[in-house]
C-alpha atoms as a PDB file:
ATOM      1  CA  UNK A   1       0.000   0.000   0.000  1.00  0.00           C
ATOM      2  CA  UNK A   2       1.495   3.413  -1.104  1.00  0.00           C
ATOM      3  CA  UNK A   3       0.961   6.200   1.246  1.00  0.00           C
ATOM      4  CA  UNK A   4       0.301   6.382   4.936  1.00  0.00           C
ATOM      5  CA  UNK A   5      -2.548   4.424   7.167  1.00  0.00           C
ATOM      6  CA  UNK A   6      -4.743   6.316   9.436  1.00  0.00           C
ATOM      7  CA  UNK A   7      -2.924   4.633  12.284  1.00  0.00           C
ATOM      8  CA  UNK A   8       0.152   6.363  11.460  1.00  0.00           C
ATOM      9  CA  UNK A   9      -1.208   9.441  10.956  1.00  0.00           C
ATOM     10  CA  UNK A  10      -3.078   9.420  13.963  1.00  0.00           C
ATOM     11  CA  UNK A  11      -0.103   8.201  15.720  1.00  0.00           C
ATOM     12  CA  UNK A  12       2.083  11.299  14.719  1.00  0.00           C
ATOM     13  CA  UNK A  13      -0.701  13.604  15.657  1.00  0.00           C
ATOM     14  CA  UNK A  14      -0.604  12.024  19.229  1.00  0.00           C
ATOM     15  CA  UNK A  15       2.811  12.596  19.339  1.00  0.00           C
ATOM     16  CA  UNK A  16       2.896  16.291  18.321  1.00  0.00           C
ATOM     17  CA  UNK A  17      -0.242  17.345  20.961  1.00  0.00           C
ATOM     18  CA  UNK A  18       1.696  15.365  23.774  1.00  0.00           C
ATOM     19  CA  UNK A  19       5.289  17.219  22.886  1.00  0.00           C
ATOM     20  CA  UNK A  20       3.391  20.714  22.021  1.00  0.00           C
ATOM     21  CA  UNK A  21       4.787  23.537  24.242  1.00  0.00           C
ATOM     22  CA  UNK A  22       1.811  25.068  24.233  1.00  0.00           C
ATOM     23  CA  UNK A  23      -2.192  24.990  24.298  1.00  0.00           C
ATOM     24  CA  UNK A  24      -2.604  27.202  20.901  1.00  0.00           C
ATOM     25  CA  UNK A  25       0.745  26.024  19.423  1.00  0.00           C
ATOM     26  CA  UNK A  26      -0.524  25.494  15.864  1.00  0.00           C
ATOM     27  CA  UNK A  27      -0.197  22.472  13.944  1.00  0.00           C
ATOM     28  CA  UNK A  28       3.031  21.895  11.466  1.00  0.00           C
ATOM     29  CA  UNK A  29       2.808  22.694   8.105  1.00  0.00           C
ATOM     30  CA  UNK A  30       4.001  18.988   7.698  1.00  0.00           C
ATOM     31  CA  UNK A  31       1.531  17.378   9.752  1.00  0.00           C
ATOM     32  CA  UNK A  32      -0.824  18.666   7.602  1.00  0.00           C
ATOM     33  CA  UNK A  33       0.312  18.327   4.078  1.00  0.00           C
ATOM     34  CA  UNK A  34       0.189  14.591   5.079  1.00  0.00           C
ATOM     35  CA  UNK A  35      -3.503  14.792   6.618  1.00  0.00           C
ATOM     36  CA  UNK A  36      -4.126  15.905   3.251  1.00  0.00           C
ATOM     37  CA  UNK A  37      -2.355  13.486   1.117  1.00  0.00           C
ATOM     38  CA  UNK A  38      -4.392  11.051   3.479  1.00  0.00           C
ATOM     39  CA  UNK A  39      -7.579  12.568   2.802  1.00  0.00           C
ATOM     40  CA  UNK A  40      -7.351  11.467  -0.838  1.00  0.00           C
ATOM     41  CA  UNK A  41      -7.193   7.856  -0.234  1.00  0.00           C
ATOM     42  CA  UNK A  42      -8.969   7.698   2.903  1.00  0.00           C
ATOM     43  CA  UNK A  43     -11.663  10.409   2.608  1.00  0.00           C
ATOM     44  CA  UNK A  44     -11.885  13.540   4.444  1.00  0.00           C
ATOM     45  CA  UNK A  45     -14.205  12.588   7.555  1.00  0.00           C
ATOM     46  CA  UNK A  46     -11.978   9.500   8.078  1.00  0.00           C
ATOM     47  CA  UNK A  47      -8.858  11.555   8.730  1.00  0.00           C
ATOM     48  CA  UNK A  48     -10.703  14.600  10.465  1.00  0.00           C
ATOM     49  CA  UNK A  49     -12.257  11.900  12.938  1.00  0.00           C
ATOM     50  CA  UNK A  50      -8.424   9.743  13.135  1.00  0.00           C
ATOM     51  CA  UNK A  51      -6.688  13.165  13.763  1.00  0.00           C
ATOM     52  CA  UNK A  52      -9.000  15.294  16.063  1.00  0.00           C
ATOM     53  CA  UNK A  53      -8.295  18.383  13.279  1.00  0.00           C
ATOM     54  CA  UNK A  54     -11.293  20.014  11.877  1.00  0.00           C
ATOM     55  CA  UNK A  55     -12.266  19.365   8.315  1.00  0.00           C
ATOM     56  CA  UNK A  56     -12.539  22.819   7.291  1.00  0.00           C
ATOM     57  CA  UNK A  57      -8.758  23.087   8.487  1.00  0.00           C
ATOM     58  CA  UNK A  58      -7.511  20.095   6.836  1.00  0.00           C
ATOM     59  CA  UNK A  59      -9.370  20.715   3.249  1.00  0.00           C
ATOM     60  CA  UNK A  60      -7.048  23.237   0.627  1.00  0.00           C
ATOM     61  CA  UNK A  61      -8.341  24.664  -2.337  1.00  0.00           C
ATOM     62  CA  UNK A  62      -8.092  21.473  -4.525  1.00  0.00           C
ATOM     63  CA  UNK A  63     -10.218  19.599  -1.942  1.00  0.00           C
ATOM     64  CA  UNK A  64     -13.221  22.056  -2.192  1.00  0.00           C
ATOM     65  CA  UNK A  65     -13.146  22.213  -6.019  1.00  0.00           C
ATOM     66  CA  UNK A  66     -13.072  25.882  -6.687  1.00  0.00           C
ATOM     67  CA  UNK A  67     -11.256  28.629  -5.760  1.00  0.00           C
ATOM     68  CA  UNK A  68     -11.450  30.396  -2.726  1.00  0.00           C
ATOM     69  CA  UNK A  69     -11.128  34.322  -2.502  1.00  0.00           C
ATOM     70  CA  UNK A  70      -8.212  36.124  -1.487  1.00  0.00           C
ATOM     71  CA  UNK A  71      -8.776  37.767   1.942  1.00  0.00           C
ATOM     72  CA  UNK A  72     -10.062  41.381   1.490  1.00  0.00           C
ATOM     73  CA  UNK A  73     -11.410  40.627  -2.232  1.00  0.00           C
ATOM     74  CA  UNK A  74     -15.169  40.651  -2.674  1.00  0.00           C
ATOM     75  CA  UNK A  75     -18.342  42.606  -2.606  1.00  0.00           C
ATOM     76  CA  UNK A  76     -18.220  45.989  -0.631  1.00  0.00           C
ATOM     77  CA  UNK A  77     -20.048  45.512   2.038  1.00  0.00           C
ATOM     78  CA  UNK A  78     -21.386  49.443   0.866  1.00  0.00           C
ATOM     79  CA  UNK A  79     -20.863  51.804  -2.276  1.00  0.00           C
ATOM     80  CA  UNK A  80     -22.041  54.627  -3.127  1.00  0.00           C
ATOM     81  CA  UNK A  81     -22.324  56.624  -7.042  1.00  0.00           C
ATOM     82  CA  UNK A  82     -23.619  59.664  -7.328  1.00  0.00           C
ATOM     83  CA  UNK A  83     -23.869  60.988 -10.805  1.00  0.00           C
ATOM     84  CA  UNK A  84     -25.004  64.746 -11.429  1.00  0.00           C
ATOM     85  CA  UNK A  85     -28.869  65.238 -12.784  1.00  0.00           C
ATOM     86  CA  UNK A  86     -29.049  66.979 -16.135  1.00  0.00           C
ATOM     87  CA  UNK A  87     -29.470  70.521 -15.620  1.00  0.00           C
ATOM     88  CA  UNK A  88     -32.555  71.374 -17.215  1.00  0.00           C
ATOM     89  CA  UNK A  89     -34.377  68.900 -14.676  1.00  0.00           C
ATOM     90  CA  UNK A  90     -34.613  69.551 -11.387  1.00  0.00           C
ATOM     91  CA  UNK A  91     -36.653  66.719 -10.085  1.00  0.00           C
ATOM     92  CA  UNK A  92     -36.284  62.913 -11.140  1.00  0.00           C
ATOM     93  CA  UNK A  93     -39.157  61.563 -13.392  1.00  0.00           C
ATOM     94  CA  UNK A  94     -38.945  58.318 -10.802  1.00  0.00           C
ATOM     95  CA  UNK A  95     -37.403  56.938  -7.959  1.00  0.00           C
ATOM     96  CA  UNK A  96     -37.157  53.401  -6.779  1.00  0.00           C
ATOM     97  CA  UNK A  97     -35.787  52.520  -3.732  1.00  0.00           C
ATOM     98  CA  UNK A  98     -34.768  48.855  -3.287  1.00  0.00           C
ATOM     99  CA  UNK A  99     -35.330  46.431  -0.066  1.00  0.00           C
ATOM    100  CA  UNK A 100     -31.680  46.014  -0.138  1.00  0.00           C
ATOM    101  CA  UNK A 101     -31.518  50.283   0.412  1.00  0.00           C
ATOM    102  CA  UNK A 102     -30.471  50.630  -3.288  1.00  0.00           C
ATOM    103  CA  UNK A 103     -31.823  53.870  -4.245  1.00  0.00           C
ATOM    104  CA  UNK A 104     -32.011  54.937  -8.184  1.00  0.00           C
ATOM    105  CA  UNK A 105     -33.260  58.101  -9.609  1.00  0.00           C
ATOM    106  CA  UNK A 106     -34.308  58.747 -13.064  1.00  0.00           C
ATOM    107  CA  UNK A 107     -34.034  62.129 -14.726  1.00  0.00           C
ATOM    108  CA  UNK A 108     -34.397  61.356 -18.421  1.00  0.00           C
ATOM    109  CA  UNK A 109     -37.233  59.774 -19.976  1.00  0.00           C
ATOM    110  CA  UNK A 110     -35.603  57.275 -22.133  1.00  0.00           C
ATOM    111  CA  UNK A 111     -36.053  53.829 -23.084  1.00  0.00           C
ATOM    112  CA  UNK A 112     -33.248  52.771 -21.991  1.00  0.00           C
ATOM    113  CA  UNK A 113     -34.401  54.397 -18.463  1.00  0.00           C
ATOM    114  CA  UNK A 114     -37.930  52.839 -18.836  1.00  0.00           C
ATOM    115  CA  UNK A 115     -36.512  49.571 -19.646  1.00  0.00           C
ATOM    116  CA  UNK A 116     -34.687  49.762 -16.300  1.00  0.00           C
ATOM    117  CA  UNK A 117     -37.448  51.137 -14.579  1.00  0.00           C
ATOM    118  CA  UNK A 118     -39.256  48.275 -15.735  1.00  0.00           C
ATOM    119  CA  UNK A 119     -36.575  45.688 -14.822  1.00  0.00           C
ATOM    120  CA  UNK A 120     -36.450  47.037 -11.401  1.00  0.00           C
ATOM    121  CA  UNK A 121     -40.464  47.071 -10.756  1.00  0.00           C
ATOM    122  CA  UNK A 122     -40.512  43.661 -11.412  1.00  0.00           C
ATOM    123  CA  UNK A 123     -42.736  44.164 -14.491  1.00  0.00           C
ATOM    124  CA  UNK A 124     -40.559  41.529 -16.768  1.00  0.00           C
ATOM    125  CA  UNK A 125     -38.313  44.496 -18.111  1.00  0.00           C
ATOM    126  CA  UNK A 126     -39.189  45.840 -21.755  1.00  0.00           C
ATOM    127  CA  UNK A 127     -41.379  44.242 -24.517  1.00  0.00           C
END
């Protein structure tokens, strides 16, 4: 049999918690990369239960399937654009204002602007 058995793996985890020098000490690098060979022959709840590590520490990239985001990428959590009204209006021609707080105002009648209107209302956007 290529690779490692859970045995030994669980046996080197034993070792490391009874030598760490402290509570937090985190685990080694090495430790894991073999958890993680492991987890490709054995399955990943087999070697979360045989090593006492949680899954979601033990899984990389590869073992989700996807990608994960780098820290500090992703949605704004808010934003803001504020684009000046024509001058001849004054007042918007409509104004919707979202569940969500999304507000958008309106100030030229055009189909593009209906369209959108439309979209936003629910109404199955233009025809």
């Amino acid at each position: 049999m290529d690779g490692e058995s859970l045995a030994e793996l669980k046996a080197a985890f034993e070792k490391w918690r009874s030598s760490k020098r402290h509570v937090r000490e985190a685990v080694p690098g090495e430790l894991l990369q073999r958890a993680r060979a492991a987890a490709g022959r054995h399955g990943w709840t087999a070697v979360a239960r045989a090593t006492k590590v949680d899954r979601s520490r033990l899984e990389t990239d590869k073992g989700r399937g996807g990608k994960r985001r780098a820290a500090g990428t992703g949605v704004p959590k808010y934003s803001r654009l504020e684009l000046a009204a024509p001058a001849a209006t004054a007042r918007p021609f409509a104004e919707v204002e979202m569940p969500t707080g999304l507000r958008v105002r309106l100030f030229t009648e055009t189909r593009e602007a209906l369209a959108l209107l439309s979209s936003l209302l629910g109404a199955g956007g233009p025809r």
